[in-house]
C-alpha atoms as a PDB file:
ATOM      1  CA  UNK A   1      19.444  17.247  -2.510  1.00  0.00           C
ATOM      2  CA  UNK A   2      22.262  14.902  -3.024  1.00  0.00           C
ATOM      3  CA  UNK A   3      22.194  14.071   0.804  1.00  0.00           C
ATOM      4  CA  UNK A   4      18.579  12.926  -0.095  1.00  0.00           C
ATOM      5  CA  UNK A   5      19.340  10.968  -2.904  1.00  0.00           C
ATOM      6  CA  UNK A   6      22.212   9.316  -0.924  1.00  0.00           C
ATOM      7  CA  UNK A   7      19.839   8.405   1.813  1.00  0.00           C
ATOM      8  CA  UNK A   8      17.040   6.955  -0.585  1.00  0.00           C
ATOM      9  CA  UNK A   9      19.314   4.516  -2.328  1.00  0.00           C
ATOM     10  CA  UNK A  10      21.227   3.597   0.892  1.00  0.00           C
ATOM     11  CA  UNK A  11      17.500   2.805   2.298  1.00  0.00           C
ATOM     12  CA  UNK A  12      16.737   0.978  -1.114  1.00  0.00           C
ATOM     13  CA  UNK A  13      19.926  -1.049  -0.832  1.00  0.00           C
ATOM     14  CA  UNK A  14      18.905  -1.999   2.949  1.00  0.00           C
ATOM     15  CA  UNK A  15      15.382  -3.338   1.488  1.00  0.00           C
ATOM     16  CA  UNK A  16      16.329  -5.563  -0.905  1.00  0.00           C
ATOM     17  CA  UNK A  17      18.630  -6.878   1.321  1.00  0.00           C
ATOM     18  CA  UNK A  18      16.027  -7.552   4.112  1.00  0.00           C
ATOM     19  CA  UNK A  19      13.720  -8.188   1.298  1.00  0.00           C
ATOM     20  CA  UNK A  20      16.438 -11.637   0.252  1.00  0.00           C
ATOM     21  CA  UNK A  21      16.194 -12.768   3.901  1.00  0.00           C
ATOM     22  CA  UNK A  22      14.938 -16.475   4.353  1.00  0.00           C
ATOM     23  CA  UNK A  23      13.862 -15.370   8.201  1.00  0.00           C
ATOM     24  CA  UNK A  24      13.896 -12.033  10.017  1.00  0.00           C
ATOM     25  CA  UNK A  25      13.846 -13.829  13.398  1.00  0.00           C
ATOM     26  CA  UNK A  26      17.173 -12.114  15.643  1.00  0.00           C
ATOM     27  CA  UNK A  27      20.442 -14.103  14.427  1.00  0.00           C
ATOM     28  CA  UNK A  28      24.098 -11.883  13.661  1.00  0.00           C
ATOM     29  CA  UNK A  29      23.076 -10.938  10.180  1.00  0.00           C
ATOM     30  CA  UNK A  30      19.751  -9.511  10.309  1.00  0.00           C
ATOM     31  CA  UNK A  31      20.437  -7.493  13.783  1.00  0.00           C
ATOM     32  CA  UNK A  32      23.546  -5.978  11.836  1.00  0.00           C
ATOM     33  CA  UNK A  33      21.377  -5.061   8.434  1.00  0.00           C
ATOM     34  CA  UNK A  34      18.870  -3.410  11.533  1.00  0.00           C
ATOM     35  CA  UNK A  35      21.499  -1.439  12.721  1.00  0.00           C
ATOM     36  CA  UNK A  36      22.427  -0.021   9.386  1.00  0.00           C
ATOM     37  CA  UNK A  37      18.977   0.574   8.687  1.00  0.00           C
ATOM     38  CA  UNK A  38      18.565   2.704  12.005  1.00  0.00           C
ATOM     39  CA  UNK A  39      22.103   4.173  11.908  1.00  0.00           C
ATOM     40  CA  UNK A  40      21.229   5.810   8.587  1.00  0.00           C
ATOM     41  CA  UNK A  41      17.334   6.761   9.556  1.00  0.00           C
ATOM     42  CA  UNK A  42      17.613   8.176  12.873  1.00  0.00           C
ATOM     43  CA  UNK A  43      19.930  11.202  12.437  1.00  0.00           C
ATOM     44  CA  UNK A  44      17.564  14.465  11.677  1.00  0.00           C
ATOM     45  CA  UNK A  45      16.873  15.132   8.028  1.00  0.00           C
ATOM     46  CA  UNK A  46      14.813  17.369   5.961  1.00  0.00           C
ATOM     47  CA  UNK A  47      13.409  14.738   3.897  1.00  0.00           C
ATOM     48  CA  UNK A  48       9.582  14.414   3.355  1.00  0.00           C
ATOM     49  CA  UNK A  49       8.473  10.532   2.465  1.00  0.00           C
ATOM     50  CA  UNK A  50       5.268  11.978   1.068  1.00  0.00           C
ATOM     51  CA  UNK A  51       7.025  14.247  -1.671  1.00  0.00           C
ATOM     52  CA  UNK A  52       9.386  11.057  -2.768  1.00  0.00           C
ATOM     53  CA  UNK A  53       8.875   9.255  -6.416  1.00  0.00           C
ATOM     54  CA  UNK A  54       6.062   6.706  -6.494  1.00  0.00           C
ATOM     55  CA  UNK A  55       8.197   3.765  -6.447  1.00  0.00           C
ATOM     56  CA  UNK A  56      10.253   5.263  -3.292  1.00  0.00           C
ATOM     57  CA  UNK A  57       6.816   5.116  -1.645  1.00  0.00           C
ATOM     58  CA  UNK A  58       5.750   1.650  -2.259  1.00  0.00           C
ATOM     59  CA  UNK A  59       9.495   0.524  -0.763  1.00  0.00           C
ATOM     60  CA  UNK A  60       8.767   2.123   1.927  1.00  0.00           C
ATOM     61  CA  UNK A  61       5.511   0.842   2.371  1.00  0.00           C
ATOM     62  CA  UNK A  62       6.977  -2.977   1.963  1.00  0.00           C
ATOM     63  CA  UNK A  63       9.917  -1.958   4.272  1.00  0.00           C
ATOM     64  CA  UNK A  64       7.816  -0.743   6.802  1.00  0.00           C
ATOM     65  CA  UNK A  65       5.711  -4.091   7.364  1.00  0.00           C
ATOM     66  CA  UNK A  66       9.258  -5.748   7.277  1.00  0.00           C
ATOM     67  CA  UNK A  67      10.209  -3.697  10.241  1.00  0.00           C
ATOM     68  CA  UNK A  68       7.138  -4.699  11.886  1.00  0.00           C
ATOM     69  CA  UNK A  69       7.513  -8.121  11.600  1.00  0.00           C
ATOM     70  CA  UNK A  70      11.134  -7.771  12.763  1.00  0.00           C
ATOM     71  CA  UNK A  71      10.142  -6.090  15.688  1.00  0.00           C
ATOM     72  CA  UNK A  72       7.414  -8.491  16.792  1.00  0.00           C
ATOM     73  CA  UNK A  73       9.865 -11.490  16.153  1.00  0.00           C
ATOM     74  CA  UNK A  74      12.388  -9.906  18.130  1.00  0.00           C
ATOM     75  CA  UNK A  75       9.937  -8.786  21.108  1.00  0.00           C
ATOM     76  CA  UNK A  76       8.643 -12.858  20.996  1.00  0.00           C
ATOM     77  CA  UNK A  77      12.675 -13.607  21.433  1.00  0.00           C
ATOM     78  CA  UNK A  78      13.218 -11.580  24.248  1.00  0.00           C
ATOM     79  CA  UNK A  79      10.210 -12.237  26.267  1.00  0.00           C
ATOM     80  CA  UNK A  80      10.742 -15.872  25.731  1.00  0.00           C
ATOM     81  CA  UNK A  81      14.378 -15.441  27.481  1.00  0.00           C
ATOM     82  CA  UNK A  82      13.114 -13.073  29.411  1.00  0.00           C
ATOM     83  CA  UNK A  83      10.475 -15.633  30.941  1.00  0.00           C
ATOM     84  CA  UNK A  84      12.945 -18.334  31.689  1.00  0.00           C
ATOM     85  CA  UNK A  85      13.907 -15.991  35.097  1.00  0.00           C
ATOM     86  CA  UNK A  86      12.074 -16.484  38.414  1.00  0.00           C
ATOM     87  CA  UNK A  87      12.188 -12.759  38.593  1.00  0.00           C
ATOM     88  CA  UNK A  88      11.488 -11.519  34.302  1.00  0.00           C
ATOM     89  CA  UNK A  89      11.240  -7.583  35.499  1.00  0.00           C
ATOM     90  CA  UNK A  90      14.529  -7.657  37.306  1.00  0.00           C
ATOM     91  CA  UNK A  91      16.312  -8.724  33.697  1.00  0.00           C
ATOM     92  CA  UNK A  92      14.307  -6.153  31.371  1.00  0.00           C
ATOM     93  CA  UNK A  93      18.336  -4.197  30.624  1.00  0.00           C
ATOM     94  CA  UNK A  94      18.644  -8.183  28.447  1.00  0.00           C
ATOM     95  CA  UNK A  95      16.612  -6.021  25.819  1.00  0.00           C
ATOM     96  CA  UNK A  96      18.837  -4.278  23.477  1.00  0.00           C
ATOM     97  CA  UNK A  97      16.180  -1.447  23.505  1.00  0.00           C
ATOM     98  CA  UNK A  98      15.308  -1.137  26.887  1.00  0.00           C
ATOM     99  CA  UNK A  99      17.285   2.253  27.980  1.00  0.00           C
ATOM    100  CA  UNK A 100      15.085   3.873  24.472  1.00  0.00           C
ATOM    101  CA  UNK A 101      11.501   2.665  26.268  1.00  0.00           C
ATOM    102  CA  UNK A 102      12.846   3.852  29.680  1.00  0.00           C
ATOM    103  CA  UNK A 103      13.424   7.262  27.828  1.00  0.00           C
ATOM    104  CA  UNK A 104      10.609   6.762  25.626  1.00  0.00           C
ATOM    105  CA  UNK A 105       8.632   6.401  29.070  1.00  0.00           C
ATOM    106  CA  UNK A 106       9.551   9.942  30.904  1.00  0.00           C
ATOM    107  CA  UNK A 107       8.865  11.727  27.576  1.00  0.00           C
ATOM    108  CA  UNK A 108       5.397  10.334  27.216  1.00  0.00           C
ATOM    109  CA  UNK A 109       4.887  10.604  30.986  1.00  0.00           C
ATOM    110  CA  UNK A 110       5.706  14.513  30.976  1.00  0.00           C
ATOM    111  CA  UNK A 111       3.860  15.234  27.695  1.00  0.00           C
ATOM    112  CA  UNK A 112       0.856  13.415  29.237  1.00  0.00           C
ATOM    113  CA  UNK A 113       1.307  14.800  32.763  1.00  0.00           C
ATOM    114  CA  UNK A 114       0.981  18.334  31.020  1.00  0.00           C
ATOM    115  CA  UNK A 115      -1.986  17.803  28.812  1.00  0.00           C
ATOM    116  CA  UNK A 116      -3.788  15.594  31.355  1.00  0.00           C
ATOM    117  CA  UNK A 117      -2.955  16.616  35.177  1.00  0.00           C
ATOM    118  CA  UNK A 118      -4.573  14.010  37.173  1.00  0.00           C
ATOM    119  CA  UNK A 119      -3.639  11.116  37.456  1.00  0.00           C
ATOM    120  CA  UNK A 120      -5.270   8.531  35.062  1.00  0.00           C
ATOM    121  CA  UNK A 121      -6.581   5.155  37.203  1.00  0.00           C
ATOM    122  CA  UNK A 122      -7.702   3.473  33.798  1.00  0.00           C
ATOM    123  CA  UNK A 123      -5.151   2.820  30.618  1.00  0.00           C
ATOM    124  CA  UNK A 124      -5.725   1.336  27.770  1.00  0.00           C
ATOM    125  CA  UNK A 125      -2.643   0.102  25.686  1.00  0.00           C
ATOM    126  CA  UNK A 126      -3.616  -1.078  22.416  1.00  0.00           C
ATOM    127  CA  UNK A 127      -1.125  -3.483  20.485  1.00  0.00           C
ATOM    128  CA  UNK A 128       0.726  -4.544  23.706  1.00  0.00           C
ATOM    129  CA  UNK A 129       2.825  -7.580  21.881  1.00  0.00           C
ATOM    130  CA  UNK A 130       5.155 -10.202  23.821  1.00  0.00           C
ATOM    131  CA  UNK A 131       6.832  -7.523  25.048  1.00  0.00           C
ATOM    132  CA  UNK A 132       4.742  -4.743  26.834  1.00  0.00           C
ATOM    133  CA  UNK A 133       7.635  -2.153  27.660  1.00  0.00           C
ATOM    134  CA  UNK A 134       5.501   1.098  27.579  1.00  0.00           C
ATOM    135  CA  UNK A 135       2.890  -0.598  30.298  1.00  0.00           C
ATOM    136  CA  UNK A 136       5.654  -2.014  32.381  1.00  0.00           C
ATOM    137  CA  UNK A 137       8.105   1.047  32.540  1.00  0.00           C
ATOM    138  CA  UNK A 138       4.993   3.164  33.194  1.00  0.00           C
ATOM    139  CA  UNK A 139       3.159   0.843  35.419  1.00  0.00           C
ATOM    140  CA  UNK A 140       6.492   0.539  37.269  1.00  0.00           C
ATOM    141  CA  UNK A 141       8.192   4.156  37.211  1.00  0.00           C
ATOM    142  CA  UNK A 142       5.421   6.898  36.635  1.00  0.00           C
ATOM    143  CA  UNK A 143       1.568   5.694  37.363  1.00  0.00           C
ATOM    144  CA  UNK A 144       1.823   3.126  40.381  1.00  0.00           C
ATOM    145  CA  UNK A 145      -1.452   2.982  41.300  1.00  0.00           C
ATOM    146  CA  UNK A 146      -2.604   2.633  37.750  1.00  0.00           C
ATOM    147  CA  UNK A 147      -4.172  -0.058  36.019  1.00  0.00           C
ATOM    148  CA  UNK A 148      -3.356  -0.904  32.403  1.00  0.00           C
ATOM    149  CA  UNK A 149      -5.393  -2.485  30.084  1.00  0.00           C
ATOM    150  CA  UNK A 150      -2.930  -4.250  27.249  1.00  0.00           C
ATOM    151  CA  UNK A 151      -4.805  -5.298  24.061  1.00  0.00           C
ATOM    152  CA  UNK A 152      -3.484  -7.769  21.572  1.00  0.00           C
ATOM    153  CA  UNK A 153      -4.804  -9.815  18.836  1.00  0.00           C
ATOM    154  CA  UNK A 154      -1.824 -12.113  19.306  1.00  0.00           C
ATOM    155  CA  UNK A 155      -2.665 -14.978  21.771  1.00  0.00           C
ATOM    156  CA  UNK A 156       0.625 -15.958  21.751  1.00  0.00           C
ATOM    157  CA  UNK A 157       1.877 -12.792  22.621  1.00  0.00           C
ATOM    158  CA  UNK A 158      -0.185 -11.859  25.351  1.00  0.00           C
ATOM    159  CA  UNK A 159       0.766 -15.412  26.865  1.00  0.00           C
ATOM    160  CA  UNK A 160       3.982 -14.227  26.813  1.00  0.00           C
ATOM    161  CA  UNK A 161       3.702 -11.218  28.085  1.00  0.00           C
ATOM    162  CA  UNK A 162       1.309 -12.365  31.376  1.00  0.00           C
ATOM    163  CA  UNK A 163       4.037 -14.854  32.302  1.00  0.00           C
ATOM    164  CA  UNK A 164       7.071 -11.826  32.915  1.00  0.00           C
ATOM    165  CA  UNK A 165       4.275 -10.036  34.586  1.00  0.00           C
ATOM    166  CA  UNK A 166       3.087 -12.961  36.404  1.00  0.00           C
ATOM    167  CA  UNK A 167       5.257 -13.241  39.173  1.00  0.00           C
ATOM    168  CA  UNK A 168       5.375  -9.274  40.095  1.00  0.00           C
ATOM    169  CA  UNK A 169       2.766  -9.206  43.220  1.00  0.00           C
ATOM    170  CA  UNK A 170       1.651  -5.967  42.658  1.00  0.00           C
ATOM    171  CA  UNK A 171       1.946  -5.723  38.498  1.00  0.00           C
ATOM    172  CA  UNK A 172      -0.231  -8.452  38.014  1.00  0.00           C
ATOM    173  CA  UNK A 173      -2.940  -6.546  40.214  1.00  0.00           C
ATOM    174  CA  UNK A 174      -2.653  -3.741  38.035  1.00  0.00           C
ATOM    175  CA  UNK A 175      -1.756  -5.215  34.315  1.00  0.00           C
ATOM    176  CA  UNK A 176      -4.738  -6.659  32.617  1.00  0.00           C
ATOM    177  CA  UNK A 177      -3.983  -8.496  28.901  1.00  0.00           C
ATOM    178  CA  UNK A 178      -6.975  -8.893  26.967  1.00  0.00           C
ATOM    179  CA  UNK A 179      -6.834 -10.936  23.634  1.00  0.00           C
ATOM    180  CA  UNK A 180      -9.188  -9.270  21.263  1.00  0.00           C
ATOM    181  CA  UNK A 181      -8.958  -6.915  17.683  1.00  0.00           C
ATOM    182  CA  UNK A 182     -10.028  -3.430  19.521  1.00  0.00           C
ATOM    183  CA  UNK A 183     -11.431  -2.938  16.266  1.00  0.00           C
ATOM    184  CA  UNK A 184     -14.185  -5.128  18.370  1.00  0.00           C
ATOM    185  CA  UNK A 185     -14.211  -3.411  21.593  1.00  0.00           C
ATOM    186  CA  UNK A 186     -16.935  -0.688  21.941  1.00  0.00           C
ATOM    187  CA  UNK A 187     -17.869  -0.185  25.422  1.00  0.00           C
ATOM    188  CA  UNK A 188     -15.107  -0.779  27.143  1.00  0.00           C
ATOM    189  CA  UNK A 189     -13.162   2.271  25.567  1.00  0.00           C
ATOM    190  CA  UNK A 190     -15.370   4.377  27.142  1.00  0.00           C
ATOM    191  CA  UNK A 191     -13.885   3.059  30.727  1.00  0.00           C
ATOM    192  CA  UNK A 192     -10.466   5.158  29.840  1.00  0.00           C
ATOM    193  CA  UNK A 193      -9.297   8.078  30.787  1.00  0.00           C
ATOM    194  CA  UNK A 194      -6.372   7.464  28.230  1.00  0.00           C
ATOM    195  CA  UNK A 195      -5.899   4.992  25.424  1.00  0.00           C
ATOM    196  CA  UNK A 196      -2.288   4.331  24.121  1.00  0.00           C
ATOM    197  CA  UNK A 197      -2.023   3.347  20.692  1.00  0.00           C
ATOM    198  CA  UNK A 198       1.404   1.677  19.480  1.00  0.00           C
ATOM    199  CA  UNK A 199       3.684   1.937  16.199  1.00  0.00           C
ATOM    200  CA  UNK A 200       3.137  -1.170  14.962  1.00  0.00           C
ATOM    201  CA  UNK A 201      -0.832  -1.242  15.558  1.00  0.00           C
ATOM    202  CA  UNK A 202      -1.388  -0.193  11.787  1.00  0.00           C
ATOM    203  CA  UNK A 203       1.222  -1.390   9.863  1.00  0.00           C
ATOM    204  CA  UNK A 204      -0.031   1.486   6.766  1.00  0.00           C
ATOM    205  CA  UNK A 205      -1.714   4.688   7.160  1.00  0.00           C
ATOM    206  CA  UNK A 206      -4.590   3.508   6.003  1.00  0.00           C
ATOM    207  CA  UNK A 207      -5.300   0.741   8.334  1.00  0.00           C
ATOM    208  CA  UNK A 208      -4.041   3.032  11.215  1.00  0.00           C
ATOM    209  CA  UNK A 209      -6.528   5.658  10.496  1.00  0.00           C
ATOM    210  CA  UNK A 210      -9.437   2.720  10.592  1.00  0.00           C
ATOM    211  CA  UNK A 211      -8.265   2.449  14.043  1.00  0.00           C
ATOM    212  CA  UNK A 212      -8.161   5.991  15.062  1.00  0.00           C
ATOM    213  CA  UNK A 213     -11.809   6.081  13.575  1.00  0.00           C
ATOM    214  CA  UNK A 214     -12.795   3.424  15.702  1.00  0.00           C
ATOM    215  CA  UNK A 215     -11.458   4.836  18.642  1.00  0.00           C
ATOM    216  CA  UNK A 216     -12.980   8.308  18.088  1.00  0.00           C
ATOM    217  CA  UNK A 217     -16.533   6.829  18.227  1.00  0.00           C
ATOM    218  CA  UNK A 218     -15.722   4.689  20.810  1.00  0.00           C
ATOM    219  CA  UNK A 219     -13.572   6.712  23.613  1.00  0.00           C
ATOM    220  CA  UNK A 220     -15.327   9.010  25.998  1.00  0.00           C
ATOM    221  CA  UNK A 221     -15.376  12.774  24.992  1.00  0.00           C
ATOM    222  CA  UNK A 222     -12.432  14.286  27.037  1.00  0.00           C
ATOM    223  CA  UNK A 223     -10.246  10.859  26.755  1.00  0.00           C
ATOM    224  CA  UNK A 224      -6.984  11.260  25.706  1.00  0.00           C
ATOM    225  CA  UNK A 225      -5.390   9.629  22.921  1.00  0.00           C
ATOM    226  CA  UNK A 226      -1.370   9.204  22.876  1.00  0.00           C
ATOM    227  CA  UNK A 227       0.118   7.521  19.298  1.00  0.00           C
ATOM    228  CA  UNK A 228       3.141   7.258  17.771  1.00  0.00           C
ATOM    229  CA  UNK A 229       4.526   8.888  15.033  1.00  0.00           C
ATOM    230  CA  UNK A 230       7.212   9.510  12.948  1.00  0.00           C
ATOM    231  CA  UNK A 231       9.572  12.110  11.236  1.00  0.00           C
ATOM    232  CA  UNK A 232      11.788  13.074   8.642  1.00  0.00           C
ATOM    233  CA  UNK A 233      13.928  10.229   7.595  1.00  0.00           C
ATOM    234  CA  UNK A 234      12.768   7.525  10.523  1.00  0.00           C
ATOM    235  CA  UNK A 235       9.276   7.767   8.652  1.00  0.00           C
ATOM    236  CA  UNK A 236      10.946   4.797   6.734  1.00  0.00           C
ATOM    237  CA  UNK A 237      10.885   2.561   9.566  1.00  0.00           C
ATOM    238  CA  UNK A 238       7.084   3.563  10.887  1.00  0.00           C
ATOM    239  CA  UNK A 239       4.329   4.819   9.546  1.00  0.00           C
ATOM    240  CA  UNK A 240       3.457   9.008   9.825  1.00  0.00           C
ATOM    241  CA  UNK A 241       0.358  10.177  11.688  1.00  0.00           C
ATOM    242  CA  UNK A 242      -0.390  13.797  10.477  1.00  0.00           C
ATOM    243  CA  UNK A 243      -3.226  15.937  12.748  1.00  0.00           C
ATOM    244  CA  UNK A 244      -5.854  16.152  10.455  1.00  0.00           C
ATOM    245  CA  UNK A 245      -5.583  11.903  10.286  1.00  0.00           C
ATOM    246  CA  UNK A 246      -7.129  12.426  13.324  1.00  0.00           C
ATOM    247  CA  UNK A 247     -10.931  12.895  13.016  1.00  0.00           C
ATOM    248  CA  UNK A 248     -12.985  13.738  16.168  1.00  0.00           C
ATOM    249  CA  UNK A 249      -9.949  14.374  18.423  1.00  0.00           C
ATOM    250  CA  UNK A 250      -8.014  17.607  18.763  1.00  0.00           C
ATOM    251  CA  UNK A 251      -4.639  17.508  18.885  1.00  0.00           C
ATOM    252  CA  UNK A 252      -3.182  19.137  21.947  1.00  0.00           C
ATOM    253  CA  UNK A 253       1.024  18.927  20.692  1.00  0.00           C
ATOM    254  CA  UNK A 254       3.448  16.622  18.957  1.00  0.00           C
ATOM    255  CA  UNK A 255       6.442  15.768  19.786  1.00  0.00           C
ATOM    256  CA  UNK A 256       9.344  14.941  17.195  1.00  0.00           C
ATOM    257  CA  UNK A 257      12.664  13.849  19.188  1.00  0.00           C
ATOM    258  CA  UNK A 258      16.057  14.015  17.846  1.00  0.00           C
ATOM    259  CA  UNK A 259      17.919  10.886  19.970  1.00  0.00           C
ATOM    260  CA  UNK A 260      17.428   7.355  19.895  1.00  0.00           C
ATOM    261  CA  UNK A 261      14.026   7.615  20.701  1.00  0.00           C
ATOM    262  CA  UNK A 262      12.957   6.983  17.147  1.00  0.00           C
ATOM    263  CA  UNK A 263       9.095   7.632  17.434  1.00  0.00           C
ATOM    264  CA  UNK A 264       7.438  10.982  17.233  1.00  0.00           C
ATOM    265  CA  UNK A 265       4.566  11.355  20.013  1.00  0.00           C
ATOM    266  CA  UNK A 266       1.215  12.591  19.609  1.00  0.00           C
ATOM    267  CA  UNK A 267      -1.228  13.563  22.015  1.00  0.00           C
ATOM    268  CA  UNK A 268      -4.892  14.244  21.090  1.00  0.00           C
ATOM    269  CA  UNK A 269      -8.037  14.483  22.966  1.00  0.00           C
ATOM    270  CA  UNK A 270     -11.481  13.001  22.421  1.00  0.00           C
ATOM    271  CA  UNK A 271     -14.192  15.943  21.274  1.00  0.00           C
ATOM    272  CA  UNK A 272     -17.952  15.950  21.732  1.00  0.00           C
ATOM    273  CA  UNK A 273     -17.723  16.407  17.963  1.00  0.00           C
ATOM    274  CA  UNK A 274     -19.820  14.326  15.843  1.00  0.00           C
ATOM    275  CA  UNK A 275     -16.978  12.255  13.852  1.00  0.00           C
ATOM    276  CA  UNK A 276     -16.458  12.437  10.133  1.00  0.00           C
ATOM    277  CA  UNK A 277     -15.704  10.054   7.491  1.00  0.00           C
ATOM    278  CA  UNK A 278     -12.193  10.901   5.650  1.00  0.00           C
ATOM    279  CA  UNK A 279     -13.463  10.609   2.352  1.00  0.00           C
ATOM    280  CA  UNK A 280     -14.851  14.167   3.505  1.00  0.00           C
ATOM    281  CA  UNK A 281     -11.495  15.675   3.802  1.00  0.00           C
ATOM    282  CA  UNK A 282      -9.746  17.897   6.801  1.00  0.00           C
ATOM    283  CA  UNK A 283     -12.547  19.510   8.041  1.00  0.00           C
ATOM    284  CA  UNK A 284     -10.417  21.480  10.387  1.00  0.00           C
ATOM    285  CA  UNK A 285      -6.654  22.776  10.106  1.00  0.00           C
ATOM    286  CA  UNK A 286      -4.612  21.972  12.567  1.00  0.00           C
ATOM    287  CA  UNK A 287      -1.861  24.923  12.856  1.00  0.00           C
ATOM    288  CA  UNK A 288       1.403  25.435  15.030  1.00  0.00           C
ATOM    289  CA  UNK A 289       0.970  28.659  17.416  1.00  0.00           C
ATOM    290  CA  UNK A 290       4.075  29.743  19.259  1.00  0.00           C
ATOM    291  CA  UNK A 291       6.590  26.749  20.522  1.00  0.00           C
ATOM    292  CA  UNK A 292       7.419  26.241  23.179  1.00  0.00           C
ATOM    293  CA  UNK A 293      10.171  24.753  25.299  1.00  0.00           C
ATOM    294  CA  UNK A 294       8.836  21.946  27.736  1.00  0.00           C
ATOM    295  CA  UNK A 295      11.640  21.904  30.143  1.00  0.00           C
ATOM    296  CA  UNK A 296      10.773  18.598  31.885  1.00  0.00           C
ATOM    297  CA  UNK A 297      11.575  16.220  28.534  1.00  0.00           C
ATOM    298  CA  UNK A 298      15.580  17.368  28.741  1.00  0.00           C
ATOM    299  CA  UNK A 299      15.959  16.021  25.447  1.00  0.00           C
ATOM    300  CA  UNK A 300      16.697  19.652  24.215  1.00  0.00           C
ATOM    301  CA  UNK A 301      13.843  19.890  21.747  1.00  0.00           C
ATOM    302  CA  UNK A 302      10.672  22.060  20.861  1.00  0.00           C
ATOM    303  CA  UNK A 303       7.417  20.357  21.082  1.00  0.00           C
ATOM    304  CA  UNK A 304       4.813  22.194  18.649  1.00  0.00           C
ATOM    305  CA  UNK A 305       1.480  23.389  20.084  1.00  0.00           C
ATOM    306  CA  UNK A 306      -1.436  22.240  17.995  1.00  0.00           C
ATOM    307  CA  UNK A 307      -4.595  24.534  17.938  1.00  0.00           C
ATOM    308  CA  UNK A 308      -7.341  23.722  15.785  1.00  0.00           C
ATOM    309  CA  UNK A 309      -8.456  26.403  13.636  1.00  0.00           C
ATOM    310  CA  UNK A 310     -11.783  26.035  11.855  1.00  0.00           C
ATOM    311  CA  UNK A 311     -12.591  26.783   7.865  1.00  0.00           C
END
């Protein structure tokens, strides 16, 4: 327990810090208090955010939307240098965090690529930002005859992120940026096979889950939803998606890594099921059957089957 309570304070101490700054925009001293913050959340811990003291919870609730806005300030940085090139693709390694989206890319390429074997010719990523990594590497690397549908409320970011894409000849076939809440978009979800939704779209569970609603009556049955998630101690840098948050999908795994990739993944797919409000409560438990090693990930982990098992 002591571990625990070292962690909690060191992650307390880290918040009022960030908490003090004038400006989270990238300079020496906030990327260092960053890298603390990471250094101390991304080793593999026991510790369960829910279970922690009232008070821990609202800090991490604050610290959370501070990480956000970090990580969209930092995003609008790089794609702003990253824009200044005649050729922005060739530079993407500029990005401190590049090599973890490259990573991040395989794993949710080979957890899709089991769950979903053909080969999608419709994505939707919702919450792009200035910076669309996951649509690039994927667009790029793994689906190359895919197109990808990036949604952002952020007009500024999504003119950011059309000018790297700009100048790729066949990326800008294939990488459409629509500026829009998707809280708005009805039809249109119905056109994908499979709908990405990002970390930071959501910046609290309950605003996340408004989303996941929204999607659930909006996708078409079969669809697949991929989210991000996240575990143990890096649930203090994004918010945690547990299976039952998601109403009118079933979940088909999740995936917790235990390297820099910080995020968990989770992959769900789109019922026929009527969906439910959550004031009604789980309606269906979702419970780990046997794991099983997915040898394609080499990240040395177990992903946990999901079956759902009705009361």
């Amino acid at each position: 327990m002591g571990c625990q309570e070292d962690l909690v304070s060191n992650v307390c101490e880290i918040y009022e810090k960030l908490s003090r700054l004038e400006s989270l925009k990238p300079c020496k001293e906030v990327n260092m208090i960053f890298t603390q913050l990471v250094g101390m959340c991304v080793p593999p811990s026991p510790i369960e955010v829910t279970k922690l003291p009232k008070q821990v919870q609202e800090m991490r609730s604050k610290l959370i939307k501070i990480c956000g806005e970090a990580e969209g300030l930092m995003e609008s940085h790089y794609s702003a240098i990253l824009g200044s090139f005649e050729s922005p693709l060739d530079h993407l390694d500029l990005f401190p965090y590049y090599t973890n989206y490259i990573k991040l890319g395989q794993l949710e390429f080979d957890i899709l690529s089991q769950h979903y074997p053909r080969v999608p010719t419709q994505i939707a990523f919702v919450g792009s930002g200035p910076l669309p990594l996951t649509s690039v590497v994927l667009a790029s690397k793994h689906l190359t005859n895919t197109t990808f549908h990036n949604y952002d409320i952020d007009e500024s970011a999504n003119s950011l992120a059309s000018s790297l894409i700009s100048p790729d000849a066949d990326l800008s076939k294939r990488m459409v940026f629509h500026t829009t809440n998707i809280m708005s978009v009805t039809d249109a979800l119905k056109e994908y096979e499979v709908v990405f939704l990002a970390a930071l779209v959501g910046m609290d569970k309950e605003a996340k889950i408004q989303v996941i609603d929204h999607l659930a009556k909006h996708m078409a049955p079969g669809a697949t939803l991929m989210l991000r998630s996240a575990h143990g101690a890096r649930a203090f840098l994004y918010p945690v998606i547990d299976a039952c948050d998601l109403r009118g999908f079933e979940v088909l795994s999740i995936y917790h890594p235990t390297d820099e990739v910080i995020n968990s993944v989770v992959i769900a797919r789109k019922t026929a099921m009527p969906v439910h409000t959550h004031d009604q409560g789980c309606g269906a438990m979702l419970l780990p059957s046997k794991c099983s090693k997915i040898k394609p990930f080499n990240h040395g982990n177990i992903i946990e089957e999901l079956t759902v098992v009705e009361d």
